[in-house]
PDB file of N, CA and C in Angstrom:
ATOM      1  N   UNK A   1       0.676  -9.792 -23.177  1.00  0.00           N
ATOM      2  CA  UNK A   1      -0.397  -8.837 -23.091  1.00  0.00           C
ATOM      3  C   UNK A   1      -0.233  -7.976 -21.849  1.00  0.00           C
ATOM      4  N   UNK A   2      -0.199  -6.484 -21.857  1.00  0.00           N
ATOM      5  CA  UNK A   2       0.057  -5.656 -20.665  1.00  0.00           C
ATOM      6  C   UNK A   2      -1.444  -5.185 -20.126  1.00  0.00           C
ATOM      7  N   UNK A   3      -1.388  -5.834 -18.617  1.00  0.00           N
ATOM      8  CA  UNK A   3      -2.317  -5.980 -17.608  1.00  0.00           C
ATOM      9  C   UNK A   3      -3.007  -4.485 -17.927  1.00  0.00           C
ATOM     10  N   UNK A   4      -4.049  -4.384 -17.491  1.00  0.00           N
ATOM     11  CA  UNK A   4      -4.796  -2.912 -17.088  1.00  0.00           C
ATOM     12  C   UNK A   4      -4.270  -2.609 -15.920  1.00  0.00           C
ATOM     13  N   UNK A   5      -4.124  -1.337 -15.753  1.00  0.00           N
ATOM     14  CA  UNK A   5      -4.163  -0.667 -14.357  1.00  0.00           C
ATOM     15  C   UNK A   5      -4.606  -1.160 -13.282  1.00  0.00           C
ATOM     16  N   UNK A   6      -5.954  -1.247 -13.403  1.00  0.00           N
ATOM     17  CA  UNK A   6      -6.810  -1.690 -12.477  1.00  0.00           C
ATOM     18  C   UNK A   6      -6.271  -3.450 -12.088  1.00  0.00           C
ATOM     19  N   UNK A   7      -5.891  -4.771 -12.672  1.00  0.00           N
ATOM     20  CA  UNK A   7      -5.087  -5.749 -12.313  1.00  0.00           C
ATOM     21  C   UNK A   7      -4.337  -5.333 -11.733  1.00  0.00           C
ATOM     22  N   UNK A   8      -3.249  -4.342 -12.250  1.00  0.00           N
ATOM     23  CA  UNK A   8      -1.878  -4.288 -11.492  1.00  0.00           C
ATOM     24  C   UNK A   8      -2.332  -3.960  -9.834  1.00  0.00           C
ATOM     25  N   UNK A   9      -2.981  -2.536  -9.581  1.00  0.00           N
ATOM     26  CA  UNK A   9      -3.181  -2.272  -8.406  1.00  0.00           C
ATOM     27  C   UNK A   9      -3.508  -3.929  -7.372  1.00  0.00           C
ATOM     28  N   UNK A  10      -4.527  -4.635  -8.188  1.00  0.00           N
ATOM     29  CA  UNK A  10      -5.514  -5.678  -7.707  1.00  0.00           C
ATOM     30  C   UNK A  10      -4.323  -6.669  -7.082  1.00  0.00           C
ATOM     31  N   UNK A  11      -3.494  -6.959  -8.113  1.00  0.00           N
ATOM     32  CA  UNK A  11      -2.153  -7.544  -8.277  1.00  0.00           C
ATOM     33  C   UNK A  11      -1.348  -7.080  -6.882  1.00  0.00           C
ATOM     34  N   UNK A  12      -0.975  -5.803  -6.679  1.00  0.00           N
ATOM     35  CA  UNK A  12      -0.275  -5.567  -5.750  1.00  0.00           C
ATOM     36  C   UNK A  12      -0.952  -5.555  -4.176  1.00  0.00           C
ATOM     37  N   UNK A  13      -2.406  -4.932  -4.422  1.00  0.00           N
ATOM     38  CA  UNK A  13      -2.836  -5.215  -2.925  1.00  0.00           C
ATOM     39  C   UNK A  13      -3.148  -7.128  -2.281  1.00  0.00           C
ATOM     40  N   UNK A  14      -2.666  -7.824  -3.399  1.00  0.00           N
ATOM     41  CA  UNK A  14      -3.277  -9.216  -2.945  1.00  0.00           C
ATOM     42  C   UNK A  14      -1.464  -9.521  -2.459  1.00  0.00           C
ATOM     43  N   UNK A  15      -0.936  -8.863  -3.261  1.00  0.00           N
ATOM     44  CA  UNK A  15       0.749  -9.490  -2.578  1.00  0.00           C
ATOM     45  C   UNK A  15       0.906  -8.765  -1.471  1.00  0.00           C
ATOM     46  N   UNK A  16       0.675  -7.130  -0.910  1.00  0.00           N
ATOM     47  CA  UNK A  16       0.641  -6.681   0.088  1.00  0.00           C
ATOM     48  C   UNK A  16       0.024  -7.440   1.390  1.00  0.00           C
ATOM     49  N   UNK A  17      -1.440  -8.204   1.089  1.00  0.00           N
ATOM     50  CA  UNK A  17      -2.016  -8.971   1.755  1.00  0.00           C
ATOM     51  C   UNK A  17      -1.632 -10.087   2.482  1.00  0.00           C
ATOM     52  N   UNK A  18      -1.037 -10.472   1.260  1.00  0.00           N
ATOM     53  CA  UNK A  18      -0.591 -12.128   1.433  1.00  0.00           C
ATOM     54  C   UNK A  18       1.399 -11.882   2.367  1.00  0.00           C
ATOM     55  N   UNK A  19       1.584 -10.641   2.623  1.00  0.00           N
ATOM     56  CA  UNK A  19       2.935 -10.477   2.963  1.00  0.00           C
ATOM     57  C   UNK A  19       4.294 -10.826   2.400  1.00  0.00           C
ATOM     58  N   UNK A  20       4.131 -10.608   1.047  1.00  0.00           N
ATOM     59  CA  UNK A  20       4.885 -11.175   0.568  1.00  0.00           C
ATOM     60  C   UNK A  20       5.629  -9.744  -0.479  1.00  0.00           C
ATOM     61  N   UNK A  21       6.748  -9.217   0.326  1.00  0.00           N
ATOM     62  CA  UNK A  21       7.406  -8.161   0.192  1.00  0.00           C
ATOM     63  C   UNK A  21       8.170  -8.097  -1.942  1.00  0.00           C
ATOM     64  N   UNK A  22       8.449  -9.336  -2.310  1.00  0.00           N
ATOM     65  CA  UNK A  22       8.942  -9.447  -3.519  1.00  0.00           C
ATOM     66  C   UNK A  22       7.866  -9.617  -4.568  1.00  0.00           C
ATOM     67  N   UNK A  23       6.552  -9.938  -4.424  1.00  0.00           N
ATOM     68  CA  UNK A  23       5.445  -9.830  -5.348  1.00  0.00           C
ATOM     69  C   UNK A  23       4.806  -8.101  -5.362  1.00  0.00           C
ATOM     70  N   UNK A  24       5.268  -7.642  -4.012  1.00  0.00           N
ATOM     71  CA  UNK A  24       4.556  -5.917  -3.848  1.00  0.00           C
ATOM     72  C   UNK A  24       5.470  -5.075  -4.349  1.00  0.00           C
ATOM     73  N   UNK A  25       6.865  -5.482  -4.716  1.00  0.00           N
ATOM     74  CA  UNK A  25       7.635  -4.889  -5.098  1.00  0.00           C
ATOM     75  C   UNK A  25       7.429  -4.799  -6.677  1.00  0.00           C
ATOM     76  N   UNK A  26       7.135  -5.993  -7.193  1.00  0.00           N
ATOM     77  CA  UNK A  26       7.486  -6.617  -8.530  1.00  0.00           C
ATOM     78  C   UNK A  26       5.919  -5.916  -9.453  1.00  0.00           C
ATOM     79  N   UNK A  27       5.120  -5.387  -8.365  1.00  0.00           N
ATOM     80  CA  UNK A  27       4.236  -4.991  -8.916  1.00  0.00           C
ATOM     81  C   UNK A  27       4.158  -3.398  -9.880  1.00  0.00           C
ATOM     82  N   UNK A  28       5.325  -2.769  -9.412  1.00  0.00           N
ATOM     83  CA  UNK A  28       5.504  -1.030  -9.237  1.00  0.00           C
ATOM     84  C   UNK A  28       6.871  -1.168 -10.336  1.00  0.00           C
ATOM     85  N   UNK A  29       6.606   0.300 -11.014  1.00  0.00           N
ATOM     86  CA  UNK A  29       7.975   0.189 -11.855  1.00  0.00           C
ATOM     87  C   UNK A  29       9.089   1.055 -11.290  1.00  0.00           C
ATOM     88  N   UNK A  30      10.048   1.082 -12.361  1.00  0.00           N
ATOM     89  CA  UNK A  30      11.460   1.342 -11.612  1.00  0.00           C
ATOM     90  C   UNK A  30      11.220   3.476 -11.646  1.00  0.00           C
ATOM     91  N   UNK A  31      10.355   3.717 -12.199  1.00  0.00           N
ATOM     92  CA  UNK A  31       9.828   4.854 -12.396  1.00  0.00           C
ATOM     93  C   UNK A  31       9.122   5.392 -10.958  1.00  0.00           C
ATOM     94  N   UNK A  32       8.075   4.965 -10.549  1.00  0.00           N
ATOM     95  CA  UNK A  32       7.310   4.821  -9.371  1.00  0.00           C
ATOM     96  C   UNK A  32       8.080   6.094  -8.471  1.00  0.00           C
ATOM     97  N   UNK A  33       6.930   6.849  -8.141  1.00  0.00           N
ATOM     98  CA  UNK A  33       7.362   7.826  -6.801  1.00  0.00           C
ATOM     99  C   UNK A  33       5.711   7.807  -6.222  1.00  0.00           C
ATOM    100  N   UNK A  34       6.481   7.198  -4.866  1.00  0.00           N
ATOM    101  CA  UNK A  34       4.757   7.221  -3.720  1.00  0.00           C
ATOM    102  C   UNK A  34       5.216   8.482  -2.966  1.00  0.00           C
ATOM    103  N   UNK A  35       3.964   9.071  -2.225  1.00  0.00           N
ATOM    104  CA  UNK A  35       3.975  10.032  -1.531  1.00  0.00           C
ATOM    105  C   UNK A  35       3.198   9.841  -0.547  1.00  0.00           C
ATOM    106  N   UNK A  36       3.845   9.237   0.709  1.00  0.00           N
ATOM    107  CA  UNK A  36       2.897   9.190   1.887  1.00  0.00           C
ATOM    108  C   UNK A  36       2.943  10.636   2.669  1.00  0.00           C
ATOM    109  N   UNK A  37       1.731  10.869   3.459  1.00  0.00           N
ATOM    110  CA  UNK A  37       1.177  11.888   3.980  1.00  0.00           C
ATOM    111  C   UNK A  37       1.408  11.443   5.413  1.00  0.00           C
ATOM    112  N   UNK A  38       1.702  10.458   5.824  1.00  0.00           N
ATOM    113  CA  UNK A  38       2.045  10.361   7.234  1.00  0.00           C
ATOM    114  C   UNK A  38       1.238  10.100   8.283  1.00  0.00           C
ATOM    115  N   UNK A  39       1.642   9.754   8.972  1.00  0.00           N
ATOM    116  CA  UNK A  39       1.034   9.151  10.514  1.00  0.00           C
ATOM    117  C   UNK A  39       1.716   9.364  11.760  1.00  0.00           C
ATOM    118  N   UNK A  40       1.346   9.419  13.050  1.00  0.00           N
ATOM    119  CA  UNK A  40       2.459   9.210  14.132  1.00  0.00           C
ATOM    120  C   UNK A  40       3.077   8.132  14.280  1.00  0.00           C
ATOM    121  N   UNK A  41       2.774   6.748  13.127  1.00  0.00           N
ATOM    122  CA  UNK A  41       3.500   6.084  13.421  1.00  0.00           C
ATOM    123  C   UNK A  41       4.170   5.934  12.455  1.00  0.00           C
ATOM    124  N   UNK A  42       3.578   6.273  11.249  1.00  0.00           N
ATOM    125  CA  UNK A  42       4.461   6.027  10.222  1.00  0.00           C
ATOM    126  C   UNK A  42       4.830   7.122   9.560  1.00  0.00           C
ATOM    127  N   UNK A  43       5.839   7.869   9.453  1.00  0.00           N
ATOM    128  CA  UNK A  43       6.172   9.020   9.150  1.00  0.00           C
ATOM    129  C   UNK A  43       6.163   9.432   7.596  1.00  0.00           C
ATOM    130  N   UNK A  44       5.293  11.070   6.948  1.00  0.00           N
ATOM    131  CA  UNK A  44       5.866  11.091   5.800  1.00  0.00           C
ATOM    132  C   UNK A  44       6.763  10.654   4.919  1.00  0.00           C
ATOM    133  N   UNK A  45       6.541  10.607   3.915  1.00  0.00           N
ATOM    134  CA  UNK A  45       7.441  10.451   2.852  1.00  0.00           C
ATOM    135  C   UNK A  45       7.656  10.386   1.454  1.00  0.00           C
ATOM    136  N   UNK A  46       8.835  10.482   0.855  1.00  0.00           N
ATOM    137  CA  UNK A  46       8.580  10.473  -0.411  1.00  0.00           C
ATOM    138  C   UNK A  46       9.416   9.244  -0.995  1.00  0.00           C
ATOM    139  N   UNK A  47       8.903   8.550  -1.616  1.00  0.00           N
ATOM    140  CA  UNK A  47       9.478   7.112  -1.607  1.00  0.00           C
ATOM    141  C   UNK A  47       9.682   6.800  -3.572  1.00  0.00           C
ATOM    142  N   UNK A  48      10.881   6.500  -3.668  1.00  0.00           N
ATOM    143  CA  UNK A  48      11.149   6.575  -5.632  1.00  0.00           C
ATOM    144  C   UNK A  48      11.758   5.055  -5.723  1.00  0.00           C
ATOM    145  N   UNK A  49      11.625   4.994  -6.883  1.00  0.00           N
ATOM    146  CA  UNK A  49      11.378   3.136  -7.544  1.00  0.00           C
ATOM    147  C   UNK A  49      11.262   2.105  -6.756  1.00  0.00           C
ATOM    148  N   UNK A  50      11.753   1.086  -7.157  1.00  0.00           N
ATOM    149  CA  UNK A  50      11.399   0.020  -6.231  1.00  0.00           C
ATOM    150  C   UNK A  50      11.663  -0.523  -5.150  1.00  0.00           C
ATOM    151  N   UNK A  51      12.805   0.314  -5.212  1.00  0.00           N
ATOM    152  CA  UNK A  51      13.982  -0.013  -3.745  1.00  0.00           C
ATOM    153  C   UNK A  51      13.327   1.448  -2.763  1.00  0.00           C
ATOM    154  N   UNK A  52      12.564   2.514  -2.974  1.00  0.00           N
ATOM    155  CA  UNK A  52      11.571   3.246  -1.944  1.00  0.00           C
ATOM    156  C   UNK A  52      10.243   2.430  -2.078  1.00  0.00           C
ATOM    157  N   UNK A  53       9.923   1.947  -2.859  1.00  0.00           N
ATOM    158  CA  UNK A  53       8.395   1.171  -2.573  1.00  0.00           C
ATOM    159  C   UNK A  53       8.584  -0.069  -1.324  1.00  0.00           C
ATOM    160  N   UNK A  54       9.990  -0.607  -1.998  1.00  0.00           N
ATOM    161  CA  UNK A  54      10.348  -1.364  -0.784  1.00  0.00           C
ATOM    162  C   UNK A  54      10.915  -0.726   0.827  1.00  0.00           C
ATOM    163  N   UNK A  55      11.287  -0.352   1.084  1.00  0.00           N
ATOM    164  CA  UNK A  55      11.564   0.985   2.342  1.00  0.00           C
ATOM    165  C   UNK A  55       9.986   1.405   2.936  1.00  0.00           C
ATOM    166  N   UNK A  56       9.392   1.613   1.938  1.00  0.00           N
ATOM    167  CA  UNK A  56       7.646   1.669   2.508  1.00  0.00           C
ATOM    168  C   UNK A  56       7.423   0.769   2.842  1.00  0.00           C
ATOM    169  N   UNK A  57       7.149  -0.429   2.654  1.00  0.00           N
ATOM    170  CA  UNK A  57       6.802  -1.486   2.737  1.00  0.00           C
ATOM    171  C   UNK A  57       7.157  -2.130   3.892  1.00  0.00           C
ATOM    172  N   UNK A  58       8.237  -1.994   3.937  1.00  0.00           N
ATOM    173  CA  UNK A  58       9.024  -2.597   5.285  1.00  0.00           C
ATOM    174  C   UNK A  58       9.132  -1.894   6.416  1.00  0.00           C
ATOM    175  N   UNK A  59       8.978  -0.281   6.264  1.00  0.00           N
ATOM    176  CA  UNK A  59       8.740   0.426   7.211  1.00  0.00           C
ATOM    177  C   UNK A  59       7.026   0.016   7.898  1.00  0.00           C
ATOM    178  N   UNK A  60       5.945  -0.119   7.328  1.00  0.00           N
ATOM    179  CA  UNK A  60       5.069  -0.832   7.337  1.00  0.00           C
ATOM    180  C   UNK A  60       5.142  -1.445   8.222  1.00  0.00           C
ATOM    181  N   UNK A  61       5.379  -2.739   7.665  1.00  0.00           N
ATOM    182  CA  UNK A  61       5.723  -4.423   8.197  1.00  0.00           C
ATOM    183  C   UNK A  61       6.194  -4.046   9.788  1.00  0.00           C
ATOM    184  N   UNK A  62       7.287  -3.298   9.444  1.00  0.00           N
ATOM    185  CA  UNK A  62       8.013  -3.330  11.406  1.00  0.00           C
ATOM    186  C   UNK A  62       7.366  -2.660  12.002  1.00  0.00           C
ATOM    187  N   UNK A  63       6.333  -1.603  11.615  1.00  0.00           N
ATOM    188  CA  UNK A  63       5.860  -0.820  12.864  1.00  0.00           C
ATOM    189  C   UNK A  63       4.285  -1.420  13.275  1.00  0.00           C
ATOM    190  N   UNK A  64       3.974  -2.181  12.125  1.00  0.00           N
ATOM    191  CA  UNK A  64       2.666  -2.441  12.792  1.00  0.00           C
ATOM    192  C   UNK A  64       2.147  -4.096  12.341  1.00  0.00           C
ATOM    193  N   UNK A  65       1.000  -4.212  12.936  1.00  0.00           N
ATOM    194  CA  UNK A  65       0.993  -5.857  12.630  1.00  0.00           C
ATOM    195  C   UNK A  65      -0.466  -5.392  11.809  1.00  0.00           C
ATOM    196  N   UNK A  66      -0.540  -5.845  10.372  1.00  0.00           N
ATOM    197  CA  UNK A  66      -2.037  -5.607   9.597  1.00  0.00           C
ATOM    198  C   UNK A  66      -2.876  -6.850  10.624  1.00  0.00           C
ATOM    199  N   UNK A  67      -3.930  -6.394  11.174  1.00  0.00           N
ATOM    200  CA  UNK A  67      -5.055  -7.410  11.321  1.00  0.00           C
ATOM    201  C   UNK A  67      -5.657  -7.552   9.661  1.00  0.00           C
ATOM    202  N   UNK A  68      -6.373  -6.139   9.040  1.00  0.00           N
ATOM    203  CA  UNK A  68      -7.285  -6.519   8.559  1.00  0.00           C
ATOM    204  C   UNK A  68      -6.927  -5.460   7.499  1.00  0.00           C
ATOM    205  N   UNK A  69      -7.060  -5.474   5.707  1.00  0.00           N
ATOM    206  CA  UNK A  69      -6.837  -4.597   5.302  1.00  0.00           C
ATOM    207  C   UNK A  69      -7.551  -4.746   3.819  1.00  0.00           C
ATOM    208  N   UNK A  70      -8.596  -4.001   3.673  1.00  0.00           N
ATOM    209  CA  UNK A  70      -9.849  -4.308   1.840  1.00  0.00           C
ATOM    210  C   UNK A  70     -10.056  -3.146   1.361  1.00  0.00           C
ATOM    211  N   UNK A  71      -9.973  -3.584   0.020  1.00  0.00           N
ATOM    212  CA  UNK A  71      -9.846  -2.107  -0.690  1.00  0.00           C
ATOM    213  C   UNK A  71     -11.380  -2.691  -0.684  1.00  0.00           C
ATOM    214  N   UNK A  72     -11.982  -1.922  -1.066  1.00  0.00           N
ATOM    215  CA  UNK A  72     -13.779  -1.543  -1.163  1.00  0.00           C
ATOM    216  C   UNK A  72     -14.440  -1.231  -2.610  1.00  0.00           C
ATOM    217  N   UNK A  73     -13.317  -0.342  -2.822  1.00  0.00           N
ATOM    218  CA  UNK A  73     -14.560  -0.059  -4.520  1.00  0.00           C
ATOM    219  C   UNK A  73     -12.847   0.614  -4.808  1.00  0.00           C
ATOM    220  N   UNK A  74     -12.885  -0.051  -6.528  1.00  0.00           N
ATOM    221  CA  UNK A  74     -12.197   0.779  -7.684  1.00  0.00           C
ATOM    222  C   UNK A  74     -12.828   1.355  -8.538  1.00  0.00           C
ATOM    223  N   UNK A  75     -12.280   3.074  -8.792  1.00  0.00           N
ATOM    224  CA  UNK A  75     -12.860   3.540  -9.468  1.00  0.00           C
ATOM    225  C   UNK A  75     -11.821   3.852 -10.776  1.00  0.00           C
ATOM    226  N   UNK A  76     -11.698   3.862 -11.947  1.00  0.00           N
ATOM    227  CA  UNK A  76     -10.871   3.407 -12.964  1.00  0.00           C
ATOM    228  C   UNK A  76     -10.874   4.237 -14.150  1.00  0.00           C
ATOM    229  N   UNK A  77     -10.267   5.408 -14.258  1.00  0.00           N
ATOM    230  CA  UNK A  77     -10.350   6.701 -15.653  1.00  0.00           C
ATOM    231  C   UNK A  77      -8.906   6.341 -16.254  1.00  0.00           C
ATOM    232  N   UNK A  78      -9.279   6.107 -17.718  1.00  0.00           N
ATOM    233  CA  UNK A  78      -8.308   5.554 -18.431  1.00  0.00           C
ATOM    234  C   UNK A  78      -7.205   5.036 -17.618  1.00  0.00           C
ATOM    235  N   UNK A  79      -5.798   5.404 -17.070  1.00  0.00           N
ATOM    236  CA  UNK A  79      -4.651   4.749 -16.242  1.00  0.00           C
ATOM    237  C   UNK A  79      -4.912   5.182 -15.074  1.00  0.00           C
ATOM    238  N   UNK A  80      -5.611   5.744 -14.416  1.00  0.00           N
ATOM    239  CA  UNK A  80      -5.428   6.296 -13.326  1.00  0.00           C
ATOM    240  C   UNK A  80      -6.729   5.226 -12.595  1.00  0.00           C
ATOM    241  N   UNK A  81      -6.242   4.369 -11.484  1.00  0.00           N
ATOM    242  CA  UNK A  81      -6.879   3.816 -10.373  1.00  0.00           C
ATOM    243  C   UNK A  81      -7.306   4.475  -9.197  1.00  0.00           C
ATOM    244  N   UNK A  82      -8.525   4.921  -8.932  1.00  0.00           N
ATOM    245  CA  UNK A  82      -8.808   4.955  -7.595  1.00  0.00           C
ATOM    246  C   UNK A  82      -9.211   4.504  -6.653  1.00  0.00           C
ATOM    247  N   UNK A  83      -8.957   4.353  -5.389  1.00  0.00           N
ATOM    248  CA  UNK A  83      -9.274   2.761  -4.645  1.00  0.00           C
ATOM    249  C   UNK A  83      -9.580   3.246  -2.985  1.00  0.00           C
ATOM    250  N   UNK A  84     -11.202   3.759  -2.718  1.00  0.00           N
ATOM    251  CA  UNK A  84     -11.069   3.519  -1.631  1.00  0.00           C
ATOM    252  C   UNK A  84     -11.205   2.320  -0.797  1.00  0.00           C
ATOM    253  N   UNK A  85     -10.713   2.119   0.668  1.00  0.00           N
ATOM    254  CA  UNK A  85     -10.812   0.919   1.346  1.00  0.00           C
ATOM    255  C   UNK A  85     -10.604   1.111   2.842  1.00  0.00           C
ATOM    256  N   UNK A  86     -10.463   0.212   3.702  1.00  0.00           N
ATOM    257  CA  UNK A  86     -10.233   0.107   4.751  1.00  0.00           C
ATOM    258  C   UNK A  86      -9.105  -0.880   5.459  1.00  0.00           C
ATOM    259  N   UNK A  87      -8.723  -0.262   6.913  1.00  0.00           N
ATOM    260  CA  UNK A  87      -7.502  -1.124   7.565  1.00  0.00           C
ATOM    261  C   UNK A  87      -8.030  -1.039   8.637  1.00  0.00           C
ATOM    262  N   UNK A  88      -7.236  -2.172   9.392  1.00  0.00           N
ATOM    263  CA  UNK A  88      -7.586  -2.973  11.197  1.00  0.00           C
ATOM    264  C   UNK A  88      -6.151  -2.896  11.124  1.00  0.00           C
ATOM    265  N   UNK A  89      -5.032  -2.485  12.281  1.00  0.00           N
ATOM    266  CA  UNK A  89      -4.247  -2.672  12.457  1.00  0.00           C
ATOM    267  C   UNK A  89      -3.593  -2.590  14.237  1.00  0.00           C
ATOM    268  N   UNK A  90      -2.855  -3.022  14.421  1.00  0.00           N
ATOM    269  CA  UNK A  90      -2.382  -2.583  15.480  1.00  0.00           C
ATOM    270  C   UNK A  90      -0.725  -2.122  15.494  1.00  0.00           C
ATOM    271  N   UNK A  91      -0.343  -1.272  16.248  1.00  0.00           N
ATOM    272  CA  UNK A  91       0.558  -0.691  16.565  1.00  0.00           C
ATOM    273  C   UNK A  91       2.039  -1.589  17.237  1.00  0.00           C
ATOM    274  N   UNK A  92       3.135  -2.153  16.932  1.00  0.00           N
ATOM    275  CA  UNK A  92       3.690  -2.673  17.683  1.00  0.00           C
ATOM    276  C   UNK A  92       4.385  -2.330  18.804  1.00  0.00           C
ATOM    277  N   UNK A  93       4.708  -1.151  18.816  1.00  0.00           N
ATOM    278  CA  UNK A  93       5.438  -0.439  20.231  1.00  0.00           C
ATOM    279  C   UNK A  93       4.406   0.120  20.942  1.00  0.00           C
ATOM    280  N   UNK A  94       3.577  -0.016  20.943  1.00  0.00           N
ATOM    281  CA  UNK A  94       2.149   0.266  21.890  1.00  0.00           C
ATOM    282  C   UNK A  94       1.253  -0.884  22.113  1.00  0.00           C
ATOM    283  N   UNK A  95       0.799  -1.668  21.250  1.00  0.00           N
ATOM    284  CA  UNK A  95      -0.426  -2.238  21.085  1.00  0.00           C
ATOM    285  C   UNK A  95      -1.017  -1.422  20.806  1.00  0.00           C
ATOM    286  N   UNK A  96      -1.592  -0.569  20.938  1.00  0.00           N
ATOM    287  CA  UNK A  96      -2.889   0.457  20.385  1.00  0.00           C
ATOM    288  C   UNK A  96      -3.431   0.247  18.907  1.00  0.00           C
ATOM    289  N   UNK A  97      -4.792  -0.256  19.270  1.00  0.00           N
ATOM    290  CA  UNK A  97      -5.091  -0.486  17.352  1.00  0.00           C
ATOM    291  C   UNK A  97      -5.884   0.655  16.604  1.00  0.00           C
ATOM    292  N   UNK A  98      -5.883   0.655  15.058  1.00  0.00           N
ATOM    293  CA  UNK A  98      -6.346   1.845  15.022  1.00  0.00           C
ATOM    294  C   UNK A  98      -7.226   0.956  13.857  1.00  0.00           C
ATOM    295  N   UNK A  99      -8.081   1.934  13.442  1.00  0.00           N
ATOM    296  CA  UNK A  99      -8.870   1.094  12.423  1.00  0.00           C
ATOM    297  C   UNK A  99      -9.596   2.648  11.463  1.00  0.00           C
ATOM    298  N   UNK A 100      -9.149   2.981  10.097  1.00  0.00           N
ATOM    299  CA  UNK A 100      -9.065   3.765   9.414  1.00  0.00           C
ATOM    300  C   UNK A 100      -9.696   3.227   7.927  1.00  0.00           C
ATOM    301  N   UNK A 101     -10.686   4.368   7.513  1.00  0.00           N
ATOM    302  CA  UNK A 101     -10.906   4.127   6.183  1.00  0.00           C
ATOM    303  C   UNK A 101     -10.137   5.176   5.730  1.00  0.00           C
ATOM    304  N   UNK A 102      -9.322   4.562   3.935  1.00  0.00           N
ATOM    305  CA  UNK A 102      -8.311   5.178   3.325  1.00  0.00           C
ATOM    306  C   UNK A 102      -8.607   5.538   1.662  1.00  0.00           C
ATOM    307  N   UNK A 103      -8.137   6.294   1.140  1.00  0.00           N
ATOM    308  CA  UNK A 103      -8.386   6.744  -0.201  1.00  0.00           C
ATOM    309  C   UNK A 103      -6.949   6.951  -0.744  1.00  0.00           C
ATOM    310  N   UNK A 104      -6.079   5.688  -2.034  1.00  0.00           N
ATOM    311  CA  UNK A 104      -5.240   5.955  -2.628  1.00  0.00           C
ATOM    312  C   UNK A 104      -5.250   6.219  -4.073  1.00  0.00           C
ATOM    313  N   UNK A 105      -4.890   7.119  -4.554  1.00  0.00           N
ATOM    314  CA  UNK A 105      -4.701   7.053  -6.461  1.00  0.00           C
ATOM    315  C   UNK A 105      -3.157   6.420  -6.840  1.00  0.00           C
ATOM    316  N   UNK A 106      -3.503   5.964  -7.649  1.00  0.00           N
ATOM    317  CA  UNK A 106      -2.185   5.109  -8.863  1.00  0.00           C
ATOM    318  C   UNK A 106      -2.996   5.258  -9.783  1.00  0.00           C
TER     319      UNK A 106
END
């Protein structure tokens, strides 16, 4: 039986959570193009199948340490997930923490 949208996302932010780089991967298909908008710490990008979801991911992981990270409310139109939420993080080549509410679509 193929999951809803809304699982998969659910699916991938609990493996993102739990740090576990091969369940966040396994979540996204070989199709997949993310488009990050960027940060000073984490730089734009345009990231394609699973081997760029992974490159995100890990770019992630090394630059910062997640304290704290909840999606808040899904909002759900036929395939398309929307998910705002929030992050606690800190910076590893600074310490400096930042703490941001975020809005992603899948």
């Amino acid at each position: 039986m193929k999951n809803s949208a809304k699982t998969v996302v659910e699916n991938m932010f609990a493996a993102f959570s739990s740090g576990d780089a091969d369940k966040f991967v396994a979540t996204v298909s070989d199709d997949t193009v993310w488009i990050y908008h960027g940060t000073q710490i984490i730089p734009k990008g345009r990231f394609e199948n699973k081997a760029g979801v992974r490159a995100f991911y890990n770019n992630i992981m090394e630059r910062t340490e997640i304290i704290h990270f909840e999606p808040l409310q899904y909002i759900v139109e036929d395939n398309m997930v929307v998910v705002l939420g929030r992050e606690h993080q800190k910076v590893k080549r600074s310490g400096r923490e930042l703490k941001q509410d975020w809005v992603q679509i899948y």
